[in-house]
C-alpha atoms as a PDB file:
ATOM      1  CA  UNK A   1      16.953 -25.644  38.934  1.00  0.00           C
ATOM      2  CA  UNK A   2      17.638 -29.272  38.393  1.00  0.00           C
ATOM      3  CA  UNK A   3      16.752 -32.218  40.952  1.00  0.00           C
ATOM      4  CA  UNK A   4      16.729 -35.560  40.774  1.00  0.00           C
ATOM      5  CA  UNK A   5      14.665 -37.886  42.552  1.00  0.00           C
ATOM      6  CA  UNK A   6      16.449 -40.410  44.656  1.00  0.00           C
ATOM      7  CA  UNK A   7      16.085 -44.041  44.636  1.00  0.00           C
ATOM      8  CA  UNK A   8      16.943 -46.324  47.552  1.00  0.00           C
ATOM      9  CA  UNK A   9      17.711 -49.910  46.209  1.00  0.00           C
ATOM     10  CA  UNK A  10      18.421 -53.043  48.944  1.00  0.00           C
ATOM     11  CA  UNK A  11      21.006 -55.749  47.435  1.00  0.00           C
ATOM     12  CA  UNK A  12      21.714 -58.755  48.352  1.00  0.00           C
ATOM     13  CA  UNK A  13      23.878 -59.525  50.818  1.00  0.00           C
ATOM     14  CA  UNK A  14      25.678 -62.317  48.450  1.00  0.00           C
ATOM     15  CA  UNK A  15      25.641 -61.323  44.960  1.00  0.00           C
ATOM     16  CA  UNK A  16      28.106 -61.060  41.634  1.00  0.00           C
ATOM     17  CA  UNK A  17      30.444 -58.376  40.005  1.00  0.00           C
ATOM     18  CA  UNK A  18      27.524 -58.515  36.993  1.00  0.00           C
ATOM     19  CA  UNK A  19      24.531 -58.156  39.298  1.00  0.00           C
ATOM     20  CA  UNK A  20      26.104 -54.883  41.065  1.00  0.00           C
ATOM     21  CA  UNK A  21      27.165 -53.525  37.608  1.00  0.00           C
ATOM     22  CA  UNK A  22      23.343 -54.079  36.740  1.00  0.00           C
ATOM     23  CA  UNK A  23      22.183 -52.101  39.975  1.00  0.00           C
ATOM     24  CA  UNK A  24      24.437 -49.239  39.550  1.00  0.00           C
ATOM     25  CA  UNK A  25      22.999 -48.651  36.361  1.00  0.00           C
ATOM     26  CA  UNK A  26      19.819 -48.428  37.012  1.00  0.00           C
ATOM     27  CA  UNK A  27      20.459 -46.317  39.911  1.00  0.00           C
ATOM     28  CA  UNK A  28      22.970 -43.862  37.961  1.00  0.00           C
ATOM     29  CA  UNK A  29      20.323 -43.857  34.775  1.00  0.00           C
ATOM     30  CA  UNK A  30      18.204 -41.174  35.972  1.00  0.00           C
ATOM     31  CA  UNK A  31      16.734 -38.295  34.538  1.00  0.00           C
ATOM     32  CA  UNK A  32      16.380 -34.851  36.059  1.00  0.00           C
ATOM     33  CA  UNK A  33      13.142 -33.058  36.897  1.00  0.00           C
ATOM     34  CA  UNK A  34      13.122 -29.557  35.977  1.00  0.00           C
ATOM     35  CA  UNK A  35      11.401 -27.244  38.275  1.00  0.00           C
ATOM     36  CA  UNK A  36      10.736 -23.746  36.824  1.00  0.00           C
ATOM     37  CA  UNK A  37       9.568 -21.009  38.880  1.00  0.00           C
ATOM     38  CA  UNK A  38       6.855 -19.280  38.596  1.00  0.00           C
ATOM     39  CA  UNK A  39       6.731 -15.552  37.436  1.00  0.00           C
ATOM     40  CA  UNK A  40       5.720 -13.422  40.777  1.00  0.00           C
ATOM     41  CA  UNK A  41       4.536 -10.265  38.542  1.00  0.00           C
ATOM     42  CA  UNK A  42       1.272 -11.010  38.352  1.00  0.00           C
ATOM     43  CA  UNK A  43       0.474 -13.156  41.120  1.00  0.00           C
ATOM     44  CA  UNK A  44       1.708 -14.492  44.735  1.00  0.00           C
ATOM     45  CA  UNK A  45       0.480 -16.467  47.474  1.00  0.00           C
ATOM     46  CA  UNK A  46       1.140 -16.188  50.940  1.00  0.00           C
ATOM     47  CA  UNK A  47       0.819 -19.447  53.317  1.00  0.00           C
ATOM     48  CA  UNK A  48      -2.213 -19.863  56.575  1.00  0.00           C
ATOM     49  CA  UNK A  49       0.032 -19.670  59.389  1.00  0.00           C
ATOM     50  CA  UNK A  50      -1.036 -17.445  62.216  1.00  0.00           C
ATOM     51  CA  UNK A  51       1.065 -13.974  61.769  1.00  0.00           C
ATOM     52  CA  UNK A  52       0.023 -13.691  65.367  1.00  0.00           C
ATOM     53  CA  UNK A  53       2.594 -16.285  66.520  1.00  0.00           C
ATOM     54  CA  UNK A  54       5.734 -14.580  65.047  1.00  0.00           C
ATOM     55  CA  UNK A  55       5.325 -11.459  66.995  1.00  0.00           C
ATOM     56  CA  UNK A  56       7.272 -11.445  69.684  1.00  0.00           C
ATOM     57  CA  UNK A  57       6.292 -10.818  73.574  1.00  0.00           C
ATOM     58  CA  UNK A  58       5.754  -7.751  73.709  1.00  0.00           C
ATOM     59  CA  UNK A  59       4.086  -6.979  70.235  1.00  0.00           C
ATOM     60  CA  UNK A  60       1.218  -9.484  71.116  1.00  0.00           C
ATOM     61  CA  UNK A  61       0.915  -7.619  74.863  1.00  0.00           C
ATOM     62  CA  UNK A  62       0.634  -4.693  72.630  1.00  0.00           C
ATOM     63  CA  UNK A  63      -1.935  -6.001  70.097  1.00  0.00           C
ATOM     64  CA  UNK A  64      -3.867  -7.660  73.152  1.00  0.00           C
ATOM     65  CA  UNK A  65      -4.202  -3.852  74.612  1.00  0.00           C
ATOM     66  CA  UNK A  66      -5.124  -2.684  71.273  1.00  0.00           C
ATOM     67  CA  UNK A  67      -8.110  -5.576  70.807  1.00  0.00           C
ATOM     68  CA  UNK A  68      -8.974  -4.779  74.862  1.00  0.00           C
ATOM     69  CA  UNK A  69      -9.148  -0.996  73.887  1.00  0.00           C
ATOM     70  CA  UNK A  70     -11.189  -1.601  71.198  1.00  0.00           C
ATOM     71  CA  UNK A  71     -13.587  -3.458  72.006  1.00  0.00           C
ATOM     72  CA  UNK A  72     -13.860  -0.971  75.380  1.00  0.00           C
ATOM     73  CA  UNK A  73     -14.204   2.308  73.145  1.00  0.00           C
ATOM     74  CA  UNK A  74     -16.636   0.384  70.600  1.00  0.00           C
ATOM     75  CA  UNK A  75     -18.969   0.466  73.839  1.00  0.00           C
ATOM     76  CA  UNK A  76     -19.749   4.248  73.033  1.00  0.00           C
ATOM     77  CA  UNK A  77     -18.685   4.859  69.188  1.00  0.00           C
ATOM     78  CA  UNK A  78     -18.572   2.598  66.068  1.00  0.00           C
ATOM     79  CA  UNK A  79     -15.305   1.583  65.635  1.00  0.00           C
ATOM     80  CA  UNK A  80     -15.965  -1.934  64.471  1.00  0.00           C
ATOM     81  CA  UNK A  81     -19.016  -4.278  63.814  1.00  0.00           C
ATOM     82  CA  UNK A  82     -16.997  -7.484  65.637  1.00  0.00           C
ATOM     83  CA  UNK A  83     -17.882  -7.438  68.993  1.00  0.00           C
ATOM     84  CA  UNK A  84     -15.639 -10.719  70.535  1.00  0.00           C
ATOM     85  CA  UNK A  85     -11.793 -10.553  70.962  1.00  0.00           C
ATOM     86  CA  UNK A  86     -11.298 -13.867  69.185  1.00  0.00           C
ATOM     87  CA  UNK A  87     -13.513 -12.697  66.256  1.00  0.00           C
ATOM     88  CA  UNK A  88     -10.801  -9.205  66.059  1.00  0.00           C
ATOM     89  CA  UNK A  89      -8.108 -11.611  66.401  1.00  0.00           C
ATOM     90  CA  UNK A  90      -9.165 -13.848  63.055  1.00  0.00           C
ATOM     91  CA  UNK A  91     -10.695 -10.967  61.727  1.00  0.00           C
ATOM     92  CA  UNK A  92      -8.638  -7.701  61.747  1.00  0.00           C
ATOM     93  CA  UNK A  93      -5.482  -8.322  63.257  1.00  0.00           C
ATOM     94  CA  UNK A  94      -4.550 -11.388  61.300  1.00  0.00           C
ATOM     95  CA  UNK A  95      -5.705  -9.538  58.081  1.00  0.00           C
ATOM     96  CA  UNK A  96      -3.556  -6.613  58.996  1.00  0.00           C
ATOM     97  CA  UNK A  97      -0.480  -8.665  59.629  1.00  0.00           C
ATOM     98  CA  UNK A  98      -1.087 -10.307  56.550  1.00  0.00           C
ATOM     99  CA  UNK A  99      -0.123  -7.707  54.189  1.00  0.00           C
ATOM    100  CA  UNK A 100       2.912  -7.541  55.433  1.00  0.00           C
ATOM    101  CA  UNK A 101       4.595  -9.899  53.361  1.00  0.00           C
ATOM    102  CA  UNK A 102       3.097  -8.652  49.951  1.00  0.00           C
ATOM    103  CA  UNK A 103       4.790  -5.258  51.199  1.00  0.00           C
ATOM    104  CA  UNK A 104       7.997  -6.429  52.265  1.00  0.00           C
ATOM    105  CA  UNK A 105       8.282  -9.057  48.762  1.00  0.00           C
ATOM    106  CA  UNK A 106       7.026  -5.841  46.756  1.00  0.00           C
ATOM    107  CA  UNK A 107       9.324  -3.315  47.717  1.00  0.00           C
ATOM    108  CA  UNK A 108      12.872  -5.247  47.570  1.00  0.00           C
ATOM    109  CA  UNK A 109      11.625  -6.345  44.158  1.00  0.00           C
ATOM    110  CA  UNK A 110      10.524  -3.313  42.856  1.00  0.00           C
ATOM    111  CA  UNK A 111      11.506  -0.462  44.250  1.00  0.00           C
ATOM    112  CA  UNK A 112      14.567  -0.467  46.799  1.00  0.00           C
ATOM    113  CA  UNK A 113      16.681  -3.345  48.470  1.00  0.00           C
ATOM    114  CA  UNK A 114      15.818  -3.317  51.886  1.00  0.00           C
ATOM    115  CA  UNK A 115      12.010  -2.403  53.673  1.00  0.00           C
ATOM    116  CA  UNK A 116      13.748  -1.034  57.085  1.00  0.00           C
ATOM    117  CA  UNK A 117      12.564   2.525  57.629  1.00  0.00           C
ATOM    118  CA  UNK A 118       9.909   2.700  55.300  1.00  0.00           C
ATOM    119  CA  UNK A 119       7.339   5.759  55.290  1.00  0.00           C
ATOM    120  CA  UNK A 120       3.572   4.466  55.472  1.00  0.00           C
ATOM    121  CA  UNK A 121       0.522   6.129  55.037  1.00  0.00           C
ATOM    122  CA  UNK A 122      -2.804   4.723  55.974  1.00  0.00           C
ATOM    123  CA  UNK A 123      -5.454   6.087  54.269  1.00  0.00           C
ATOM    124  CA  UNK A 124      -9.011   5.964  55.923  1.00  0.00           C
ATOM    125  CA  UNK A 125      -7.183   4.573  59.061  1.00  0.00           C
ATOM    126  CA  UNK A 126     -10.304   4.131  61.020  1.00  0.00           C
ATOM    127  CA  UNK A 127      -9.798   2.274  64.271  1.00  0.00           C
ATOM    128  CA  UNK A 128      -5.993   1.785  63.048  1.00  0.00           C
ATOM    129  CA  UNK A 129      -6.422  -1.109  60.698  1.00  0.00           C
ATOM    130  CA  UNK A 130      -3.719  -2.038  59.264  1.00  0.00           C
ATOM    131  CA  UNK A 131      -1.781   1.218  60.540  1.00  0.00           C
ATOM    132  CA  UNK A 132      -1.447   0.360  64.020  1.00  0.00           C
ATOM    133  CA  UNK A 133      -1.128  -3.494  63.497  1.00  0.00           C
ATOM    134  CA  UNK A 134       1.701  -2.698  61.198  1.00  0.00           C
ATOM    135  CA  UNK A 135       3.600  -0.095  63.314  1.00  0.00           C
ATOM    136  CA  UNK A 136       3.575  -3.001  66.065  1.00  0.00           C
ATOM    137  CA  UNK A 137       5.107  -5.782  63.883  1.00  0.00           C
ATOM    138  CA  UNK A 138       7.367  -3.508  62.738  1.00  0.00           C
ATOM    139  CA  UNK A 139       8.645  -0.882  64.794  1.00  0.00           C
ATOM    140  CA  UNK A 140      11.536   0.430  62.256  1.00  0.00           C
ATOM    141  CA  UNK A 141       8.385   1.537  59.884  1.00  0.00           C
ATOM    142  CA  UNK A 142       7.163   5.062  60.494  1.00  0.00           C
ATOM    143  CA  UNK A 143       3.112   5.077  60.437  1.00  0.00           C
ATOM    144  CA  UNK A 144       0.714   8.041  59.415  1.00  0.00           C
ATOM    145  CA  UNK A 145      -2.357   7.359  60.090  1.00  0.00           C
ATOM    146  CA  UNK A 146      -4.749   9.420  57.911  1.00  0.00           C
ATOM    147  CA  UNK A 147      -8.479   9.879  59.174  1.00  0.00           C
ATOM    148  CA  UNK A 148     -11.402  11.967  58.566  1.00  0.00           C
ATOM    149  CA  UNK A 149     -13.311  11.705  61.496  1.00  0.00           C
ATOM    150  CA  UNK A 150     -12.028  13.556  64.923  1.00  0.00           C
ATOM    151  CA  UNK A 151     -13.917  11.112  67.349  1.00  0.00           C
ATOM    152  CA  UNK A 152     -11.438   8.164  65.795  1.00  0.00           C
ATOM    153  CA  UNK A 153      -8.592  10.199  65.854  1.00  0.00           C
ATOM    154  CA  UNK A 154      -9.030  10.974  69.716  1.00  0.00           C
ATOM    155  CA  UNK A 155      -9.339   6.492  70.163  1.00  0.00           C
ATOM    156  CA  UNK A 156      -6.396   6.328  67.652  1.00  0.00           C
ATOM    157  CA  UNK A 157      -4.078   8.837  70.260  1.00  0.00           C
ATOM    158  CA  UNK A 158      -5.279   7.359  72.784  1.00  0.00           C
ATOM    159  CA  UNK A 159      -4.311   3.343  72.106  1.00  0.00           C
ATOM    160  CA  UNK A 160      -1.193   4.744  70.804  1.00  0.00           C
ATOM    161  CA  UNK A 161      -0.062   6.070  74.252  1.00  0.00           C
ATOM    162  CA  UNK A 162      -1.167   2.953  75.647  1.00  0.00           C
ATOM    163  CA  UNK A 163       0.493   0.890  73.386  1.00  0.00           C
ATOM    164  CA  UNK A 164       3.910   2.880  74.106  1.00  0.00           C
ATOM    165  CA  UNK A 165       4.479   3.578  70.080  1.00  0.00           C
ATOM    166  CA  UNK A 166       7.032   5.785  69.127  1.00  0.00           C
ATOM    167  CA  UNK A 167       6.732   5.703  65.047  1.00  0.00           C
ATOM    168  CA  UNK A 168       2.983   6.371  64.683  1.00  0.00           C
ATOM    169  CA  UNK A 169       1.801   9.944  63.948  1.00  0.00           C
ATOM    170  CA  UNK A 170      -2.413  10.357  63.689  1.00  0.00           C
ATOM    171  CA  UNK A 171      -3.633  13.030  60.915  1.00  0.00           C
ATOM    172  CA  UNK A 172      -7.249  14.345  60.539  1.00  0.00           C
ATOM    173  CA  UNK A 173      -8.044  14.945  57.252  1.00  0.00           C
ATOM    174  CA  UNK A 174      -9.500  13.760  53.776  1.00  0.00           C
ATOM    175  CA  UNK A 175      -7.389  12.492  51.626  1.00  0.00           C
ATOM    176  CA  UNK A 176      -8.851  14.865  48.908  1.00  0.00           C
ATOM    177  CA  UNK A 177      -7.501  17.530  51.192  1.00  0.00           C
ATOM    178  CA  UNK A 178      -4.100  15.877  52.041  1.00  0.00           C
ATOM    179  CA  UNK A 179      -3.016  14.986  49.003  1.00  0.00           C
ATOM    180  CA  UNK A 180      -2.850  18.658  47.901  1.00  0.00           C
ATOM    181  CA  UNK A 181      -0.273  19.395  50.385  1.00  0.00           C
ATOM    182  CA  UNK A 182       3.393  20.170  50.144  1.00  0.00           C
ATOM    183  CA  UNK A 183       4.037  17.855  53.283  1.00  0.00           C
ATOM    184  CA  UNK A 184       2.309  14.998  52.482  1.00  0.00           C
ATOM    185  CA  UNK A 185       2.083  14.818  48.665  1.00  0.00           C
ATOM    186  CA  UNK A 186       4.038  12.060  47.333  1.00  0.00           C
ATOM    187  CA  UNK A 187       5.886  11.581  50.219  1.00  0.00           C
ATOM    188  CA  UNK A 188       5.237   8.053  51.261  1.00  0.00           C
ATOM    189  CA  UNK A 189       7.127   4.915  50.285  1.00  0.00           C
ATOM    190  CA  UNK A 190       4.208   3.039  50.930  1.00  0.00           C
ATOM    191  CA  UNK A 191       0.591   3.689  50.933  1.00  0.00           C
ATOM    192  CA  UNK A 192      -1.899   1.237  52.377  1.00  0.00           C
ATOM    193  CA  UNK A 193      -6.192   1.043  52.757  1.00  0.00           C
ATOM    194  CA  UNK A 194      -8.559  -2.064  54.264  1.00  0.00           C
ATOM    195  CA  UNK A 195     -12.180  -1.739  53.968  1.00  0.00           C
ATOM    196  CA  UNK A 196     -12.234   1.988  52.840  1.00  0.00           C
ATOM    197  CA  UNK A 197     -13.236   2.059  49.313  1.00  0.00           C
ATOM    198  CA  UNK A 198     -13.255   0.713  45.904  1.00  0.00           C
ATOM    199  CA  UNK A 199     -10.209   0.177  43.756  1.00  0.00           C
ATOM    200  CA  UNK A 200     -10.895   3.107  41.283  1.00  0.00           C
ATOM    201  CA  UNK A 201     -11.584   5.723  44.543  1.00  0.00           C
ATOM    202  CA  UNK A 202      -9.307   4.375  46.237  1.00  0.00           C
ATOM    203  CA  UNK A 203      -6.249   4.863  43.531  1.00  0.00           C
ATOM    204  CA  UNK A 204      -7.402   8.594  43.814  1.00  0.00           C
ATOM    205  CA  UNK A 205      -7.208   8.796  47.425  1.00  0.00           C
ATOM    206  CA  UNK A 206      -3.980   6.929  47.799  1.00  0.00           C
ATOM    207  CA  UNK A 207      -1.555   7.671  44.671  1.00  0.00           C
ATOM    208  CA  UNK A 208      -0.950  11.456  44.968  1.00  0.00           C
ATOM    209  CA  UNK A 209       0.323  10.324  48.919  1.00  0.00           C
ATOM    210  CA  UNK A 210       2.775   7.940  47.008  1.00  0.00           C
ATOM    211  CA  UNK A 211       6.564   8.575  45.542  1.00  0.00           C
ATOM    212  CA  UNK A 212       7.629   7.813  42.751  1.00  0.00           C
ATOM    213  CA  UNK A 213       8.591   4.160  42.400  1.00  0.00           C
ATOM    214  CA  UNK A 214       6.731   3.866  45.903  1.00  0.00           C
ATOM    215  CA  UNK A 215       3.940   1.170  46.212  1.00  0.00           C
ATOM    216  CA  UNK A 216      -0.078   1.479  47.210  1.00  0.00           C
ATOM    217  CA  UNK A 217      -1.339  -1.692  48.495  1.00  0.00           C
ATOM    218  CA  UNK A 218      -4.588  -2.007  49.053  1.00  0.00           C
ATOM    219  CA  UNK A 219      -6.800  -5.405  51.408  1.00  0.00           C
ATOM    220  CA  UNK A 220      -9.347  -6.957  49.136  1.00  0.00           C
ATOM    221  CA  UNK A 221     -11.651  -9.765  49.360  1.00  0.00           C
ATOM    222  CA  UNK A 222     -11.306 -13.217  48.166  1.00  0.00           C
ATOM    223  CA  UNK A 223     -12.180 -12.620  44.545  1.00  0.00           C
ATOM    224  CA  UNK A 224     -11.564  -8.728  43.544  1.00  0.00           C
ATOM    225  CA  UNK A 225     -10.775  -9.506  39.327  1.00  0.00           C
ATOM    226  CA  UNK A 226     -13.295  -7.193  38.536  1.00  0.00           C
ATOM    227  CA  UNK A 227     -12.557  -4.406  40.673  1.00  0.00           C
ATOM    228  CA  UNK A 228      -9.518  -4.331  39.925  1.00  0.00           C
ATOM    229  CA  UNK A 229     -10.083  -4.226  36.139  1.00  0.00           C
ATOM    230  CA  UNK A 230     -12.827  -1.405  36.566  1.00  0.00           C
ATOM    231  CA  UNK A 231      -9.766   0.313  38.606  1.00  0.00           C
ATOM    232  CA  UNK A 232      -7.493   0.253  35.378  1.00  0.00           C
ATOM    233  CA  UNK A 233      -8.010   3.620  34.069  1.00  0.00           C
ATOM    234  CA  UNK A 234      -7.634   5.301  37.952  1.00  0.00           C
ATOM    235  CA  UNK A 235      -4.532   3.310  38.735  1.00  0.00           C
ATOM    236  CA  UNK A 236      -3.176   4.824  35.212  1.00  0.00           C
ATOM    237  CA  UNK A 237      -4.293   8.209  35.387  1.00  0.00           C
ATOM    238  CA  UNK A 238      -2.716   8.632  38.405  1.00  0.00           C
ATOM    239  CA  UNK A 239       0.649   7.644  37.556  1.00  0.00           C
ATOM    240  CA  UNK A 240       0.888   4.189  38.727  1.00  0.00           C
ATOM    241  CA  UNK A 241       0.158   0.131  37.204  1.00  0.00           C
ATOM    242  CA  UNK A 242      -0.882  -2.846  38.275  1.00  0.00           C
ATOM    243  CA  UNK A 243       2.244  -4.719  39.620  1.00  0.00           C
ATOM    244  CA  UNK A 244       0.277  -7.848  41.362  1.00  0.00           C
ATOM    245  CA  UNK A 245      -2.453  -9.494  42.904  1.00  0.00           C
ATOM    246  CA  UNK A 246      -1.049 -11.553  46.262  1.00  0.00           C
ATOM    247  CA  UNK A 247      -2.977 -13.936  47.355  1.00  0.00           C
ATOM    248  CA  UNK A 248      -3.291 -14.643  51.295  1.00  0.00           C
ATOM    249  CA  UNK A 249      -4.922 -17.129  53.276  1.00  0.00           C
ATOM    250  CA  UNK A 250      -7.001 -15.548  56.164  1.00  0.00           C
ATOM    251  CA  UNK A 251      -9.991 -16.372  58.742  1.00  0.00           C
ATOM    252  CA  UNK A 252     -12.295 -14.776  56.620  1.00  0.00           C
ATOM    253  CA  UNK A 253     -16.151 -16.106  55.750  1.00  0.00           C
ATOM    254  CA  UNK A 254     -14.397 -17.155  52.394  1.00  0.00           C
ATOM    255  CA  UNK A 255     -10.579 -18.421  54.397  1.00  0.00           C
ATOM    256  CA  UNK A 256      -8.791 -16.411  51.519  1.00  0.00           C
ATOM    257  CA  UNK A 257      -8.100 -12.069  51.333  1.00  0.00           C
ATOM    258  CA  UNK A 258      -5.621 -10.673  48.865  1.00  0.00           C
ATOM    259  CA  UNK A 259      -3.708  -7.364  48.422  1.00  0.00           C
ATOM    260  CA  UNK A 260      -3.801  -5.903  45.237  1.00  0.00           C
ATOM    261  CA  UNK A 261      -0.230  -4.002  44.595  1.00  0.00           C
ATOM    262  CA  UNK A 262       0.080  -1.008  42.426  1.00  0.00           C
ATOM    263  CA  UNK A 263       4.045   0.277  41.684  1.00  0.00           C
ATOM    264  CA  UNK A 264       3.705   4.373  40.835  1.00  0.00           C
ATOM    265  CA  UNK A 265       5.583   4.773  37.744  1.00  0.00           C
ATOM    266  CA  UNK A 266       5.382   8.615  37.555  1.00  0.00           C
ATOM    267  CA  UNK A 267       3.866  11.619  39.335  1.00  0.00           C
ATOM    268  CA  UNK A 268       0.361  12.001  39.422  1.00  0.00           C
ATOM    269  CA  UNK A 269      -1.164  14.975  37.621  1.00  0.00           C
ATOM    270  CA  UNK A 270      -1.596  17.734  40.068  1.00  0.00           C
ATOM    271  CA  UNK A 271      -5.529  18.374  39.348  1.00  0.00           C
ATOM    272  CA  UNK A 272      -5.654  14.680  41.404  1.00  0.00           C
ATOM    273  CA  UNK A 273      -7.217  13.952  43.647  1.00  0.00           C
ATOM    274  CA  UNK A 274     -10.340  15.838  42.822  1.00  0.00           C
ATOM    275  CA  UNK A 275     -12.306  17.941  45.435  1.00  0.00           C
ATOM    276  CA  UNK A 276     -13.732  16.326  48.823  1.00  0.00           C
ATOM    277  CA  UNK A 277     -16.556  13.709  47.517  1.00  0.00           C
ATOM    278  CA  UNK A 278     -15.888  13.716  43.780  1.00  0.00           C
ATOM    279  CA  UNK A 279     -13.981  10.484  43.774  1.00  0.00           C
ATOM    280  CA  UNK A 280     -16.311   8.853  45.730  1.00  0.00           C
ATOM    281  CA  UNK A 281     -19.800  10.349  43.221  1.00  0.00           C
ATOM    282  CA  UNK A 282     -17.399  10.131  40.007  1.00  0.00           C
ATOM    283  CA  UNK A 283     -15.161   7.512  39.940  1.00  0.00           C
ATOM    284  CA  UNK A 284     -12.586   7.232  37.366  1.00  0.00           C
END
């Protein structure tokens, strides 16, 4: 892309035929600046404005009952270790909403031409992070919500009917487990995890949920280089590659998260994932 800097010269009111010529010159004799653009395989960055603000009405009432629910439920189990509703906000929701982009820039690029509809999994849902945040923001996506433990599944139906969502399903299960099943086995476009695990477990966990030439993205911290590179050989044997590391700006400790994005390039051997605990005591 060419573009040339502009130049704004003043002129005399009173002046010659040779002075103009002169002027014109200078002002025609200018050389283009050549912008290239960056490769986005590897890397991406995604700007600091509040993800918050572009929901509309009635997806911040709903997050608002989501942060009032948790923070009510977290009373009597541990759903979270932030206790104030401005601290969730920063915290949780904005890092949910912020891997939507990554997602959305992913998928067209990679694997189809539009993101409306898409099939997500959440693996180790938890309290619903991203799962529910995402199924608010965007309510053509369809959201599993995969967890182990039954007393979070119970909060995780229960702000779900508050919330009035339609395209959120809850399963209780390991991913070990799941991922062994007809149903579920490689039948998401999109699998996603915050705060579960490791790169290397989590490419076990997550990968046999994914189709082929479907994406796992998975919340990181600020600097995750050597995570990732320990997650190589998992992210491999399980059909899949490293397509890039996005970059986000966030209200972290650190102000910076990132979501590392894996594209799965073929099916994942069907001896993955391993029994209940292995990944977690053997990682690849």
């Amino acid at each position: 892309m060419l573009l040339y800097r502009t130049r704004i010269f003043i002129l005399p009111v009173s002046f010659s035929l040779g002075t103009f010529i002169k002027h014109l010159e200078r002002a025609t004799n200018l050389k283009p600046t050549v912008i290239t653009r960056r490769s986005a395989t590897t890397k991406c960055s995604i700007g600091n404005a509040s993800h918050f603000e572009t929901l509309n009405p009635l997806q911040q009432q709903q997050v608002h009952l989501y942060v009032d629910a948790l923070l009510d439920w977290n009373q009597k189990m541990n759903l979270t270790a932030v206790r104030d509703a401005n601290d969730v906000m920063d915290r949780h929701i904005e890092d949910s909403l912020a891997i939507i982009p990554p997602i959305r820039s992913s998928y067209v690029s990679n694997c189809e031409s539009t993101v409306e509809k898409l099939n997500l999994v959440d693996v180790g849902s938890g309290a619903g992070l991203p799962g529910l945040i995402l199924a608010i923001a965007c309510p053509d996506w369809k959201l599993t919500l995969l967890e182990s433990l039954n007393k979070r599944c119970v909060f995780l139906e229960h702000v779900i009917g508050l919330m009035g969502l339609s395209n959120v399903k809850v399963i209780r299960g390991r991913a070990e487990d799941v991922g062994h099943k007809l149903e579920f086995r490689e039948a998401f476009d999109v699998a996603v995890a915050r705060a579960v695990a490791e790169m290397r477990i989590l490419a076990e966990y997550c990968l046999p949920l994914v189709r082929v030439g479907g994406l796992f993205v998975a919340a990181k911290g600020h600097s995750p280089e050597e995570e990732v590179r320990r997650a190589d050989k998992a992210i491999r044997v399980m059909g899949a590659s490293l397509l890039q590391t996005c970059y986000v700006n966030s209200h972290s400790p650190y102000g910076q998260r990132t979501a590392i994005v894996c594209l799965k390039n073929g099916p994942t051997p069907k001896k993955y994932p391993r029994d209940p605990g292995t990944p977690a005591k053997s990682p690849l």
